[in-house]
N, C-alpha and C. Protein backbone atom coordinates (compact mmCIF):
# COMPACT_ATOMS: atom_id res chain seq x y z
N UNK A 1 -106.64 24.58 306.85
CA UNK A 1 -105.42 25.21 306.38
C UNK A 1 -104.44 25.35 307.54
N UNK A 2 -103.23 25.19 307.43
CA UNK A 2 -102.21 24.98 308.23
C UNK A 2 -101.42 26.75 308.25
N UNK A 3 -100.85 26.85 309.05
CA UNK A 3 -100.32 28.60 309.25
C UNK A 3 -99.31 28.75 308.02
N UNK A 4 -98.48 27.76 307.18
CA UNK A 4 -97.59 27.91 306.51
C UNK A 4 -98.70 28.60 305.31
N UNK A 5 -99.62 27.92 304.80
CA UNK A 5 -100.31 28.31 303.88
C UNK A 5 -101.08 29.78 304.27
N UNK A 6 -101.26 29.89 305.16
CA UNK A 6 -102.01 31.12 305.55
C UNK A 6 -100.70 32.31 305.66
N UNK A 7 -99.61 31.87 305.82
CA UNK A 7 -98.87 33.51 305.81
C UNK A 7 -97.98 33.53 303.79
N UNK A 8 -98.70 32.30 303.49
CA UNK A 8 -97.98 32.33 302.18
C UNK A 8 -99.42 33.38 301.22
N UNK A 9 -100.20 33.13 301.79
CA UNK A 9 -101.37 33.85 300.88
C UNK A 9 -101.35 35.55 301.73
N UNK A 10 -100.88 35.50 302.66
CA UNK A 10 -100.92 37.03 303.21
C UNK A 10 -99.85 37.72 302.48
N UNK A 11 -98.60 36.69 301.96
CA UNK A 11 -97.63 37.12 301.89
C UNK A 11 -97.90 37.73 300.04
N UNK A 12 -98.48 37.17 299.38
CA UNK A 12 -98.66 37.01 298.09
C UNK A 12 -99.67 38.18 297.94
N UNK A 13 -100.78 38.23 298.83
CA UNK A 13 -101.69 39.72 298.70
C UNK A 13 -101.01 40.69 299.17
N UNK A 14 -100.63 40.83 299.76
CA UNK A 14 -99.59 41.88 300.38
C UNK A 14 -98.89 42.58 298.79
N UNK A 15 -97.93 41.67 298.25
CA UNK A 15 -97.27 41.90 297.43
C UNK A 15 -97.75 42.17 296.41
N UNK A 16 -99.12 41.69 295.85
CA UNK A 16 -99.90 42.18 294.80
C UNK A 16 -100.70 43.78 295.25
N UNK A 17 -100.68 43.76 296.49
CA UNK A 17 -101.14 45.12 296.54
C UNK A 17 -99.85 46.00 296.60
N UNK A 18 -99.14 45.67 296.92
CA UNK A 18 -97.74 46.61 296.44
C UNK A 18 -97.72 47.05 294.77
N UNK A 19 -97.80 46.10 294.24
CA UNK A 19 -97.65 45.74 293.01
C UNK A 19 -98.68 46.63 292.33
N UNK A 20 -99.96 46.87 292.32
CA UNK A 20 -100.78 47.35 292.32
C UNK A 20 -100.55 48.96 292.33
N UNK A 21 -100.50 49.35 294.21
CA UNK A 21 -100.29 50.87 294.03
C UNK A 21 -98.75 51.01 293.05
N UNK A 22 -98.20 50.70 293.09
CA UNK A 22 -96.85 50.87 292.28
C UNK A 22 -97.23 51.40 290.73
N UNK A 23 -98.26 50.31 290.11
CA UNK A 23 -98.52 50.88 288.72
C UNK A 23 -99.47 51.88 288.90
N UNK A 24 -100.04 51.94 289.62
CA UNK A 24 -101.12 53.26 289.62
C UNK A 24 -100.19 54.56 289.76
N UNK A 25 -99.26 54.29 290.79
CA UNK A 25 -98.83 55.49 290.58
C UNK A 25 -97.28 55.53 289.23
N UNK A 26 -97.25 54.81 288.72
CA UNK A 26 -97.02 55.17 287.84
C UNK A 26 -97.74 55.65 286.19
N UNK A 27 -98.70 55.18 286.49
CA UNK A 27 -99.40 55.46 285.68
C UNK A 27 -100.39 57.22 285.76
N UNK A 28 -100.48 57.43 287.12
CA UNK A 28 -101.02 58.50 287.49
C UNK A 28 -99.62 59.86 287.08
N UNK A 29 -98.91 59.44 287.45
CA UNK A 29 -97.22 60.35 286.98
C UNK A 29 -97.26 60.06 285.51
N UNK A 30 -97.21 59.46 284.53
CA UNK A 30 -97.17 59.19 283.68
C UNK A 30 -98.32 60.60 282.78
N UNK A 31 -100.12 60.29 283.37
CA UNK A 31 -100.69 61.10 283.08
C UNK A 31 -100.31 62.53 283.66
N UNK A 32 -99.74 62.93 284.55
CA UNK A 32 -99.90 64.09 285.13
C UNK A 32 -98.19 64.66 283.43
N UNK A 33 -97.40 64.39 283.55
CA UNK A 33 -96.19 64.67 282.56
C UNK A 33 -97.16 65.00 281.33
N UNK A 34 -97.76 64.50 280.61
CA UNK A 34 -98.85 64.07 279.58
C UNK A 34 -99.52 65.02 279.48
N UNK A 35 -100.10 65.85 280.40
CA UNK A 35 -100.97 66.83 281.09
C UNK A 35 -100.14 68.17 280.84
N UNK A 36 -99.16 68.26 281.70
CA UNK A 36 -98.24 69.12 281.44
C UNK A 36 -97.35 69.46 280.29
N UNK A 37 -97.38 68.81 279.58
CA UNK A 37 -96.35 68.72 278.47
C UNK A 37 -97.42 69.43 277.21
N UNK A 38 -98.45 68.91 277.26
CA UNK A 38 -100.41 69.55 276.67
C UNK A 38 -99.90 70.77 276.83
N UNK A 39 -100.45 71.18 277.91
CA UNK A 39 -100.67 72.79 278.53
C UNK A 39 -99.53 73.72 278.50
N UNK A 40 -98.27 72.82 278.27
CA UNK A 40 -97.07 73.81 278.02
C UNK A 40 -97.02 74.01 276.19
N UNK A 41 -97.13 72.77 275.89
CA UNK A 41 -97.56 72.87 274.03
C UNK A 41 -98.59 73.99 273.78
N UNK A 42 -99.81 74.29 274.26
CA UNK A 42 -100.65 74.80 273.69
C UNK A 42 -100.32 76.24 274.45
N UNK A 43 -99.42 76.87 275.53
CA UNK A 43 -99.11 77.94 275.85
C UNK A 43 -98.24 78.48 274.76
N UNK A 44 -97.34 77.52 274.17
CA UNK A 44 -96.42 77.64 273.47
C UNK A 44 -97.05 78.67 272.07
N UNK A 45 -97.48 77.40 271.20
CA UNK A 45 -98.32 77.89 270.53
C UNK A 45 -99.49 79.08 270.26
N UNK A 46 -99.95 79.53 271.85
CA UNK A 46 -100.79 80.85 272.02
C UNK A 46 -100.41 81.80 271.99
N UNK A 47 -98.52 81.76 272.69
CA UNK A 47 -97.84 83.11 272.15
C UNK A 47 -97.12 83.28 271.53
N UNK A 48 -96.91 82.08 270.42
CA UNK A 48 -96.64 82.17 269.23
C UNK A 48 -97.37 82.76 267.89
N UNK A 49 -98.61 82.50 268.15
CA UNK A 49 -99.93 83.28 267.37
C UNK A 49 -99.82 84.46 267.68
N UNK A 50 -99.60 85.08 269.27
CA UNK A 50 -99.53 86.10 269.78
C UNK A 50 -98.67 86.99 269.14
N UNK A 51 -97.62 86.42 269.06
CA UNK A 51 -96.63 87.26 268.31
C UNK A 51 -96.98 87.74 267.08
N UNK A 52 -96.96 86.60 266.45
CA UNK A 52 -97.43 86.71 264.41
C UNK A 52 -98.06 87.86 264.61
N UNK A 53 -99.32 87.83 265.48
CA UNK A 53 -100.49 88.87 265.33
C UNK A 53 -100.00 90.55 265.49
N UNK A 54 -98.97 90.62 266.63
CA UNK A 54 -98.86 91.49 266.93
C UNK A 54 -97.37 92.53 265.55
N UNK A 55 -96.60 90.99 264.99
CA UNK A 55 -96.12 91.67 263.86
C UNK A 55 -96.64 92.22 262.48
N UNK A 56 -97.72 91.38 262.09
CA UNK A 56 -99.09 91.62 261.49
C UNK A 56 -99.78 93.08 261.71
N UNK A 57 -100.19 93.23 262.79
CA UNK A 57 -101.07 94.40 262.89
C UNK A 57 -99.78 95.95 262.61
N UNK A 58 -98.79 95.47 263.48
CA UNK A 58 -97.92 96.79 263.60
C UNK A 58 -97.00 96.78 261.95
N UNK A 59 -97.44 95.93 260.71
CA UNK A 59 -96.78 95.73 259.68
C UNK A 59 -95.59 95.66 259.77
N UNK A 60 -94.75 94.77 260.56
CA UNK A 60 -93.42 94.37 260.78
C UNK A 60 -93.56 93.34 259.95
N UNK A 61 -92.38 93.29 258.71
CA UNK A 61 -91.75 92.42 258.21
C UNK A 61 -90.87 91.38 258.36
N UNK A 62 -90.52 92.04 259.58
CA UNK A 62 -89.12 91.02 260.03
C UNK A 62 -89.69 89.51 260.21
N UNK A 63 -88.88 88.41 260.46
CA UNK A 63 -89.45 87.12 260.81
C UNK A 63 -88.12 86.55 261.99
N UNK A 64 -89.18 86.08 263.27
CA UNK A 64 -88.31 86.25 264.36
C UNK A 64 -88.40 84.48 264.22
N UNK A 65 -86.95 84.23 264.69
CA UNK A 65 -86.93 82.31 264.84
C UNK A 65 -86.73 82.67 266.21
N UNK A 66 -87.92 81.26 266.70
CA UNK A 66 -88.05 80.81 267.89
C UNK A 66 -88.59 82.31 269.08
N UNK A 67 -89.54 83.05 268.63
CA UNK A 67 -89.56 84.20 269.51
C UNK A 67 -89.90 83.46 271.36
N UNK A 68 -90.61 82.42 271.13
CA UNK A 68 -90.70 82.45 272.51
C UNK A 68 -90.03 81.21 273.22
N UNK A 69 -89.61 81.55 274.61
CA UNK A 69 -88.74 80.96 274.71
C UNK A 69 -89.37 80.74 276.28
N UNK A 70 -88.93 79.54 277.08
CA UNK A 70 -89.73 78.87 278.18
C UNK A 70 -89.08 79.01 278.97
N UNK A 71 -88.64 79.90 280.18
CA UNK A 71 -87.50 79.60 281.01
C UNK A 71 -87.46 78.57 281.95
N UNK A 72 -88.93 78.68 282.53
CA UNK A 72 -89.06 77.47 283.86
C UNK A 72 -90.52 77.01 283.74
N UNK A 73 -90.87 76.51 284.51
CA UNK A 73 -92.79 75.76 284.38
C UNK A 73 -93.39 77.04 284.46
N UNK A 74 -94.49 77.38 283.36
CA UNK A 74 -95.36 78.06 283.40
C UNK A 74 -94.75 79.55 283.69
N UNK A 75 -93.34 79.96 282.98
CA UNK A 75 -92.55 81.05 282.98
C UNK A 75 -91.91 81.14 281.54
N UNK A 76 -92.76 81.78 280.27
CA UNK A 76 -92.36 82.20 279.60
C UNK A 76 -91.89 83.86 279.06
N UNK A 77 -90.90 83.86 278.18
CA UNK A 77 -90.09 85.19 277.58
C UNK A 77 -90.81 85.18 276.03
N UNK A 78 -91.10 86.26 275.50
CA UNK A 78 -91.26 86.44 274.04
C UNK A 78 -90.74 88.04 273.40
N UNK A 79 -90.03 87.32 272.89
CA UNK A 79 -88.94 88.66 272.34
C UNK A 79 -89.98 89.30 271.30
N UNK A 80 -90.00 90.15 271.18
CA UNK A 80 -90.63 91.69 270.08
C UNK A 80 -89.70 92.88 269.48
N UNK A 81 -89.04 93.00 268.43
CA UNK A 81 -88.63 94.10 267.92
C UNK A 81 -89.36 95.41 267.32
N UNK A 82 -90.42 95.43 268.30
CA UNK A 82 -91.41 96.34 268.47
C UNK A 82 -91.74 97.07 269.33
N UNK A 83 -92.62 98.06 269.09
CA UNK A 83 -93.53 98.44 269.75
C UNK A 83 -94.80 97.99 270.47
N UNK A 84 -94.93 97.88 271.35
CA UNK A 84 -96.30 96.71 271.91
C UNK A 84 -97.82 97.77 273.17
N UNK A 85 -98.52 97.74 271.91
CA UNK A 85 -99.59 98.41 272.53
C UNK A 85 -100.26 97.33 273.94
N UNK A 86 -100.23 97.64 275.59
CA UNK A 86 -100.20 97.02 276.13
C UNK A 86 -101.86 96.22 276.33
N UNK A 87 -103.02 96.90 275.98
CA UNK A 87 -104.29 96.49 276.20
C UNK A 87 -105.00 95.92 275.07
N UNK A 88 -103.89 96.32 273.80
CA UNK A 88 -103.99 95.41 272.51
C UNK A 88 -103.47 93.88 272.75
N UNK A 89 -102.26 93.67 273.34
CA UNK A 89 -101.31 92.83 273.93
C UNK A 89 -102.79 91.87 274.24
N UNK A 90 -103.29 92.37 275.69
CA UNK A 90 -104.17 91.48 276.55
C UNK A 90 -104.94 91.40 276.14
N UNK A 91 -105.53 91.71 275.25
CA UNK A 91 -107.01 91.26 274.20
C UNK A 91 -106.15 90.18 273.52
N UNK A 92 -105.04 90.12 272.83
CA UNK A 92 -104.57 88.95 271.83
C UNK A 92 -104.69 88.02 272.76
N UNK A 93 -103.54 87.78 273.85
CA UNK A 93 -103.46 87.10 274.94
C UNK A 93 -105.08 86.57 275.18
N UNK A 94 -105.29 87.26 275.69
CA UNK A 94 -107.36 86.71 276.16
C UNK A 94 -107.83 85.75 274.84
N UNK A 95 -107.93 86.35 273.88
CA UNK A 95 -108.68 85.58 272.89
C UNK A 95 -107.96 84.12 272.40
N UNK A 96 -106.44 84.37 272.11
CA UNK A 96 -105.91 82.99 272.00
C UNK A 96 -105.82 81.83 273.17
N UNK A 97 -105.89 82.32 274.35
CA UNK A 97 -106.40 81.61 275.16
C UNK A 97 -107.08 81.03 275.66
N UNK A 98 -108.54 81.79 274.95
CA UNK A 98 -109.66 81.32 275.30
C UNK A 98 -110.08 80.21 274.12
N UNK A 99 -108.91 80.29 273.11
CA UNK A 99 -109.26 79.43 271.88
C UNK A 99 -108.65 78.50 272.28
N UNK A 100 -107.62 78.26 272.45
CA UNK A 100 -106.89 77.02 273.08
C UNK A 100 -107.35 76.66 274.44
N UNK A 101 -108.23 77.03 274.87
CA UNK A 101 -109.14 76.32 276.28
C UNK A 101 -107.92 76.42 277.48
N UNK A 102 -107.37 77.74 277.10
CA UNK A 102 -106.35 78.14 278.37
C UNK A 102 -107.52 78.49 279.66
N UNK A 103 -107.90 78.04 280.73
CA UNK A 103 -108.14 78.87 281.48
C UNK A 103 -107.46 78.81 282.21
N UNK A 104 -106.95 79.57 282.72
CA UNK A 104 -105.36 80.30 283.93
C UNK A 104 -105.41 81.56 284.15
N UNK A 105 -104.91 81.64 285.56
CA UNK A 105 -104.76 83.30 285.67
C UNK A 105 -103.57 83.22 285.17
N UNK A 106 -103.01 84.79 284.65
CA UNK A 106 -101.87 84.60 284.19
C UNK A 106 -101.62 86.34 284.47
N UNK A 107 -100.54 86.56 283.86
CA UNK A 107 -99.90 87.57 284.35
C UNK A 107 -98.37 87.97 283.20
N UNK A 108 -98.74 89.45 282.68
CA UNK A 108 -97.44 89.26 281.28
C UNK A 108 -97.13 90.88 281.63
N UNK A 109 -96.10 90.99 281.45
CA UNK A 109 -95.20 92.51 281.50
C UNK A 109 -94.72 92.63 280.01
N UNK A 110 -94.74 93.97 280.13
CA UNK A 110 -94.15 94.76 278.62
C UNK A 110 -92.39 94.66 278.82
N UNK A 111 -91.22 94.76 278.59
CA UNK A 111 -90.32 95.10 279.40
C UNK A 111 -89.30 95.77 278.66
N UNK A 112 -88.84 96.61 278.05
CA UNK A 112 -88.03 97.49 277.38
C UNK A 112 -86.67 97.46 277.57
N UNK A 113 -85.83 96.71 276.77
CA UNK A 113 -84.48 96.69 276.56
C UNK A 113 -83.54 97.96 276.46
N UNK A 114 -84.38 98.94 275.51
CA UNK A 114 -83.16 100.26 275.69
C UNK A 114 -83.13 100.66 277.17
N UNK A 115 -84.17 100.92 277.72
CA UNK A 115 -84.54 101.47 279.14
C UNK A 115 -84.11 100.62 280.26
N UNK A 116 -84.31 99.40 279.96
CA UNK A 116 -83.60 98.46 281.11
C UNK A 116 -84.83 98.73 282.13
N UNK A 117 -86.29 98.84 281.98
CA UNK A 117 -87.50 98.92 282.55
C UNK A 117 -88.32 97.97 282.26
N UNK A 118 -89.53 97.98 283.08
CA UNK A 118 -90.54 97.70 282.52
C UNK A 118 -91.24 98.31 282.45
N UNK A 119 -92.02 98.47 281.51
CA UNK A 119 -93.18 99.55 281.04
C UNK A 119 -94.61 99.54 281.27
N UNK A 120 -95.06 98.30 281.61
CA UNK A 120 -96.16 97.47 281.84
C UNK A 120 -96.57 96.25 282.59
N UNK A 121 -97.25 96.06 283.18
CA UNK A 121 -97.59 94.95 283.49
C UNK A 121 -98.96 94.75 284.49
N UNK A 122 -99.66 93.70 283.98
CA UNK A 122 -100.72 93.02 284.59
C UNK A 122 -100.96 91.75 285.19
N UNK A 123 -101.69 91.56 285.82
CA UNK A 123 -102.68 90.20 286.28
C UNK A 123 -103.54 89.92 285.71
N UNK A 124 -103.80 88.92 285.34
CA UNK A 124 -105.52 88.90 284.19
C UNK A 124 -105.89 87.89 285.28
N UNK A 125 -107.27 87.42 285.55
CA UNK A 125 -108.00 86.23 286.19
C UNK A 125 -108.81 86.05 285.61
């Protein structure tokens, strides 16, 4: 083999291994979005149950559109025109979580609009 042929085959593996990590990592980003988009769906949904439950038990009639609302990654708001017993709260929280195969530490505050306070808040692990 002559050097022309030898930097044409370096040149060609080279480029297939470019080629290569390129789809992996797109494909690895691809799964990780996929992943996240899961775990934000099924958060969604846990304190959405959360809610129902908690209008349910306290016999609130009202029907809230869209109570929860996502501000940033893994930073959600859920509005209540209630009263919210706080260790009732973290038992709902715990159990729908543990149904939807949440495991996360997580962390939720009570927070009171007339008062402009918060009234509560924990760490769960």
């Amino acid at each position: 083999m002559n050097r022309k042929t030898i930097r044409i085959i370096i040149f060609l593996a080279v480029f297939s291994l470019i080629g290569i990590i390129a789809t992996q990592m797109f494909w690895v980003k691809n799964a990780y979005n996929l992943q996240e988009k899961q775990f934000n769906d099924r958060v969604h949904v846990a304190l959405t149950n959360v809610t129902h439950d908690l209008l349910d038990i306290n016999k609130d009639e009202s029907t809230l559109i869209n109570p929860v609302k996502r501000i940033s990654s893994n930073y959600y708001t859920v509005m209540i025109n209630d009263t919210v017993n706080p260790y009732l709260l973290e038992t709902l929280l715990r159990n729908e979580f543990v149904q939807r195969n949440i495991n996360i530490d997580f962390e939720y505050v009570i927070y009171d609009c007339f008062t402009d306070s918060i009234v509560f808040g924990d760490y769960i692990s």
